[in-house]
C-alpha atoms as a PDB file:
ATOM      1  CA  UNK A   1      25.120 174.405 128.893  1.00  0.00           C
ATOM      2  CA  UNK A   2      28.519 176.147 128.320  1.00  0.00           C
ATOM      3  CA  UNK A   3      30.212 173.142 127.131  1.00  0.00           C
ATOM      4  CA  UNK A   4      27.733 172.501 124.568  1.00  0.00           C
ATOM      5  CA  UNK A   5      29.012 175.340 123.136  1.00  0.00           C
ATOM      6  CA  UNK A   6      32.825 174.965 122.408  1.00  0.00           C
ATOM      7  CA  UNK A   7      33.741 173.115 119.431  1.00  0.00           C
ATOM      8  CA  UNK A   8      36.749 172.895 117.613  1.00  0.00           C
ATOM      9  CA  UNK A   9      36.061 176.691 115.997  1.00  0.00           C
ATOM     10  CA  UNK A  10      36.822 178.101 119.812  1.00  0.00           C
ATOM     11  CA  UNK A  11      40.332 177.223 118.801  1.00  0.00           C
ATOM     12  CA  UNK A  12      42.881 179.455 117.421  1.00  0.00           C
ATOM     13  CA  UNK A  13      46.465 179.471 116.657  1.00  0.00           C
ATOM     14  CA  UNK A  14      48.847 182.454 118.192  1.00  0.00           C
ATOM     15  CA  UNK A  15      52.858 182.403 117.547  1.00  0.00           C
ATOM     16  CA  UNK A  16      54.705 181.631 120.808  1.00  0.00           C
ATOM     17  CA  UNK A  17      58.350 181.712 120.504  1.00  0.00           C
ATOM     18  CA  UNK A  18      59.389 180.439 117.198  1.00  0.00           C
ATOM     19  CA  UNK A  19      56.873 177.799 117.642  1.00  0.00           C
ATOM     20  CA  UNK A  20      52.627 177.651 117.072  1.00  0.00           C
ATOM     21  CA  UNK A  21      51.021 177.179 119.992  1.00  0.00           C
ATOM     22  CA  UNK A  22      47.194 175.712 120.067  1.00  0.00           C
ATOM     23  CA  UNK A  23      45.144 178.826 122.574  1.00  0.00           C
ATOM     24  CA  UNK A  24      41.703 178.573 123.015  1.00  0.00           C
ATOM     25  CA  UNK A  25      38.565 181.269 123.028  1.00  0.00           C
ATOM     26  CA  UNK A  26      39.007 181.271 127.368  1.00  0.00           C
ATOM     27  CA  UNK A  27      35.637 183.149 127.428  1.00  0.00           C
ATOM     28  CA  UNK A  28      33.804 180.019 127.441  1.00  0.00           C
ATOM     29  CA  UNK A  29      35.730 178.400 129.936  1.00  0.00           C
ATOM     30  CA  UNK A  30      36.334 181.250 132.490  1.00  0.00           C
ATOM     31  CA  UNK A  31      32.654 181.334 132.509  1.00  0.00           C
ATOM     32  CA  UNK A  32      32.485 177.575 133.208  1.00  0.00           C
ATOM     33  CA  UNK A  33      35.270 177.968 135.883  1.00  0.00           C
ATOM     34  CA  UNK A  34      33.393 180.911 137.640  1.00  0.00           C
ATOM     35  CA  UNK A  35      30.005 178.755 137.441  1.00  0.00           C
ATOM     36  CA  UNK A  36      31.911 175.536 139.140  1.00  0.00           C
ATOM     37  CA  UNK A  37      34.047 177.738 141.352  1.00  0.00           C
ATOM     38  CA  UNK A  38      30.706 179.280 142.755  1.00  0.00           C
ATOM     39  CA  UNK A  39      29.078 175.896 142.765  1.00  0.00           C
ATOM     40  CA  UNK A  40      32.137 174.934 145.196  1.00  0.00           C
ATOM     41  CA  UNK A  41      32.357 177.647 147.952  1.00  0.00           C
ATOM     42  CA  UNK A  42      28.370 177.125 148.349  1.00  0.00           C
ATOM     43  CA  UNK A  43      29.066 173.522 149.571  1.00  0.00           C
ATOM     44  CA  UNK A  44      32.357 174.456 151.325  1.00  0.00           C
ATOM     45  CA  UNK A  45      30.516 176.611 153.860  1.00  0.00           C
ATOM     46  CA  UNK A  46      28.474 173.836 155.329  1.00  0.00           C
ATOM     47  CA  UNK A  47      30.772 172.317 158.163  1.00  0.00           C
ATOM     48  CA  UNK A  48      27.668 170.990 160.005  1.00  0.00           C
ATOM     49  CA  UNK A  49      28.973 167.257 159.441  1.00  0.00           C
ATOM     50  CA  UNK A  50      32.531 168.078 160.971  1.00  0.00           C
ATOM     51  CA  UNK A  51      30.736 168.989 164.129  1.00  0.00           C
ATOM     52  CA  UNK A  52      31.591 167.408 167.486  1.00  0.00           C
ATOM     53  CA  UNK A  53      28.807 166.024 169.545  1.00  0.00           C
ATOM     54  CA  UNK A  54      29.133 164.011 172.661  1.00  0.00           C
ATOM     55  CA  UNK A  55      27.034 161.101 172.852  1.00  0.00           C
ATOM     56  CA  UNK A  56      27.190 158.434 175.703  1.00  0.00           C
ATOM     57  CA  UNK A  57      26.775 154.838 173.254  1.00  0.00           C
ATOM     58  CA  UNK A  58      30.233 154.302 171.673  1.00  0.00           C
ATOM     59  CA  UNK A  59      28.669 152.873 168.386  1.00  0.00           C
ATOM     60  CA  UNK A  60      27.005 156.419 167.657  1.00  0.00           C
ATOM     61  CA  UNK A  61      30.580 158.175 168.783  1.00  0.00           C
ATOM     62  CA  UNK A  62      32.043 155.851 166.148  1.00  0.00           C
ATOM     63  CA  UNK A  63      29.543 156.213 163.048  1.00  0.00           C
ATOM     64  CA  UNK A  64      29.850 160.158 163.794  1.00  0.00           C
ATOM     65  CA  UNK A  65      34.172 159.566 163.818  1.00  0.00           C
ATOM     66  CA  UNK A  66      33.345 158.316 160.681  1.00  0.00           C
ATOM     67  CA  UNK A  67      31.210 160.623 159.096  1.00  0.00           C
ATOM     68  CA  UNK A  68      33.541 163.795 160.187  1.00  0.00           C
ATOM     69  CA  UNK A  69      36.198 161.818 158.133  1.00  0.00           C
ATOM     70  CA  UNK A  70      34.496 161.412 155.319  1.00  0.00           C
ATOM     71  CA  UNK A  71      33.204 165.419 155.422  1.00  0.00           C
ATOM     72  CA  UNK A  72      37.238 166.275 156.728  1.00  0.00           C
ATOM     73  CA  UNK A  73      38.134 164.401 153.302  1.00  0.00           C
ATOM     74  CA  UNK A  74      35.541 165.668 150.751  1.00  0.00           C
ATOM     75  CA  UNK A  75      36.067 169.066 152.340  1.00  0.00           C
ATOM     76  CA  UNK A  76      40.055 169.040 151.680  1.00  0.00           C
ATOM     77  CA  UNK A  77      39.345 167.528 148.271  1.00  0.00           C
ATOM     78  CA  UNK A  78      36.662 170.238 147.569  1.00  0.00           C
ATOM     79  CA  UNK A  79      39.610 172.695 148.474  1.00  0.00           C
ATOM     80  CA  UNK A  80      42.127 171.451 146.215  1.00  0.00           C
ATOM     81  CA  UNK A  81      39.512 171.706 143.289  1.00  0.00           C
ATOM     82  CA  UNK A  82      38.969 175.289 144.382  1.00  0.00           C
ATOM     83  CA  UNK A  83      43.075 175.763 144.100  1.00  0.00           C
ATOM     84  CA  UNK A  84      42.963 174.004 140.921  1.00  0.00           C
ATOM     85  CA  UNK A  85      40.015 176.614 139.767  1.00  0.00           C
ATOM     86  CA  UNK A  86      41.526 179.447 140.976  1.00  0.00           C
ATOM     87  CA  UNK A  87      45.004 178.875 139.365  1.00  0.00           C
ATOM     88  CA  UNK A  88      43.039 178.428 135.665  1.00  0.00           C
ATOM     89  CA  UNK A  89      41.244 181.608 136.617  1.00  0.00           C
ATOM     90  CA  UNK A  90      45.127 182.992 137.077  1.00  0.00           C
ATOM     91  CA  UNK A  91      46.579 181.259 134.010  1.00  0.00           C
ATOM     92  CA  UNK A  92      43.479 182.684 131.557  1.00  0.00           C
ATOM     93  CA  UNK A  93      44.344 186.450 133.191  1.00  0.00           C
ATOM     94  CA  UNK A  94      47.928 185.682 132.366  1.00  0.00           C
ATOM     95  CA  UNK A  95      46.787 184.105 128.609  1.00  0.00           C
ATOM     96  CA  UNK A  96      48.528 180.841 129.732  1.00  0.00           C
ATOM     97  CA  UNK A  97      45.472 179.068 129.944  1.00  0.00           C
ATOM     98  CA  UNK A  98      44.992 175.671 127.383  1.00  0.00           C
ATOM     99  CA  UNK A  99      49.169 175.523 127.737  1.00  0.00           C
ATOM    100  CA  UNK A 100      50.358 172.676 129.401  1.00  0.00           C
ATOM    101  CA  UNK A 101      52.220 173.157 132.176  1.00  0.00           C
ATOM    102  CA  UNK A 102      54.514 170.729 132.201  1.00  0.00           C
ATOM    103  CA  UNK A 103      55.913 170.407 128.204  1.00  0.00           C
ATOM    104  CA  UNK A 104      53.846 173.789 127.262  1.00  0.00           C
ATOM    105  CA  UNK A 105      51.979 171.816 124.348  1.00  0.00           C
ATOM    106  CA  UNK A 106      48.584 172.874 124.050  1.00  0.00           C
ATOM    107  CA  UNK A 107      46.093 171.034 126.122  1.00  0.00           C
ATOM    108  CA  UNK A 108      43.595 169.505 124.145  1.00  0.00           C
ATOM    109  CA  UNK A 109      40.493 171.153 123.945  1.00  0.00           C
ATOM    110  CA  UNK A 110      38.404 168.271 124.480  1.00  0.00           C
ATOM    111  CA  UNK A 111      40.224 167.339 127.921  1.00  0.00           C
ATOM    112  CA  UNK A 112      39.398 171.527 128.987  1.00  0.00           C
ATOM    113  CA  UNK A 113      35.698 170.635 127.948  1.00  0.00           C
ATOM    114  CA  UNK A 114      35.836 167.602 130.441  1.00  0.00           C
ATOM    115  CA  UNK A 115      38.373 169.618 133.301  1.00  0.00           C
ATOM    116  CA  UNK A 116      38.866 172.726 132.698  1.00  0.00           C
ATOM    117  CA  UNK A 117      40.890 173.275 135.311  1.00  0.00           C
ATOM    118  CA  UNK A 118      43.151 170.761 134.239  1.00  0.00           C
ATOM    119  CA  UNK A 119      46.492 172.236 133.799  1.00  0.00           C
ATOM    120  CA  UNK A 120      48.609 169.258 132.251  1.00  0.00           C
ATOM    121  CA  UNK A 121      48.220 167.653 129.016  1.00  0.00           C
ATOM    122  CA  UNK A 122      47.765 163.775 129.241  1.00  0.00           C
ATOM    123  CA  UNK A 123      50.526 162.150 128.481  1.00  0.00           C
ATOM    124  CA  UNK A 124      52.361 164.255 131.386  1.00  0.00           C
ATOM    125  CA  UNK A 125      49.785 164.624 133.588  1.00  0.00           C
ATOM    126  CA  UNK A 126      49.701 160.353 133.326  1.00  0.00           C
ATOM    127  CA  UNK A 127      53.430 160.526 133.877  1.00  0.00           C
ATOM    128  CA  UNK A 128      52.779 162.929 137.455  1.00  0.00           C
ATOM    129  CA  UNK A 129      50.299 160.194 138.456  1.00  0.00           C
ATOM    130  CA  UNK A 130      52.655 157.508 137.945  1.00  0.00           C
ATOM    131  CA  UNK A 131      55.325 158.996 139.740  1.00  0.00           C
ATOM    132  CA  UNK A 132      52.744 160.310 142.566  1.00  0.00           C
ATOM    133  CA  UNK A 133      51.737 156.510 142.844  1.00  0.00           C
ATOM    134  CA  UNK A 134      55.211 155.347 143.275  1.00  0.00           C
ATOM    135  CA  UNK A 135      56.168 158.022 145.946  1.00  0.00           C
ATOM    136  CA  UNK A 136      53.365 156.782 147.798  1.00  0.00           C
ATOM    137  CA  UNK A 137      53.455 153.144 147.526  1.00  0.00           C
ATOM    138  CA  UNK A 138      56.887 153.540 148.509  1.00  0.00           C
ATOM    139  CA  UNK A 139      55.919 155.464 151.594  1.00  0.00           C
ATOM    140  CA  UNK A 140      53.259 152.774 152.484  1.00  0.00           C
ATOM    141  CA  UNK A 141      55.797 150.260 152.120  1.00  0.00           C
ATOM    142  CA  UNK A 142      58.289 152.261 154.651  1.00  0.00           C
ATOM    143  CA  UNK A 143      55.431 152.482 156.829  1.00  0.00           C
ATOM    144  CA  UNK A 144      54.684 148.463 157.106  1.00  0.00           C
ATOM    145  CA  UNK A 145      58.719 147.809 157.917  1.00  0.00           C
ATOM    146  CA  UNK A 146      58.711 150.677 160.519  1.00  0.00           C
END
């Protein structure tokens, strides 16, 4: 397997700016993105679960309500992975990839083994989360006193 294969040797140091920045050896990982990213638009083509089908007993309308929903949601997340590939892919053709985003520290190359489409280093991509969980509990919350 590709990952098996990076290790801490993949790494090397470039000047950015008056600073060193940590780059990795993106071979390894656009071929891991292309893999996963091909792995992905395979399943996304099979809509057969999102399909409409009359039926006449209103328990089997419901269970098939519910299984479109679940497809409709593992479909949409399926697509955001495939954004999330597709802008590494972008970011190792403009030699931004293993940069965070966010604070432009290096992203850990242990975190790229695990995503490596991730595009934030920890400690910010934490601080997005926690700030994405308060935006929407406070949205739930102005929902329940509507």
């Amino acid at each position: 397997m590709i990952i098996d294969h990076l290790t801490r040797s993949d790494e090397r140091t470039v000047m950015k700016g008056t600073r060193n920045v940590n780059t990795i050896d993106d071979g390894n990982f656009l071929a891991l993105l292309k893999a996963k990213q091909k792995e992905l638009l395979s399943t996304i083509s099979n809509r057969d679960e999102i399909l409409i089908e009359a039926t006449a007993d209103e328990i089997d309308s419901l269970q098939q309500q519910l299984s479109r929903d679940i497809a409709v949601r593992n479909l949409d997340r399926t697509s955001r992975l495939l954004r999330d590939i597709q802008k590494a892919l972008i970011r190792i053709d403009a030699k931004t990839y293993g940069a965070c985003l966010t604070c432009e520290e290096p992203i850990p190359v242990r975190r790229l083994m695990v995503l490596p489409w991730a595009s934030c280093c920890v400690s910010c991509q934490e601080a997005i989360d926690s700030q994405q969980a308060k935006s929407d509990h406070s949205s739930f919350t102005m929902d329940l006193c509507a």
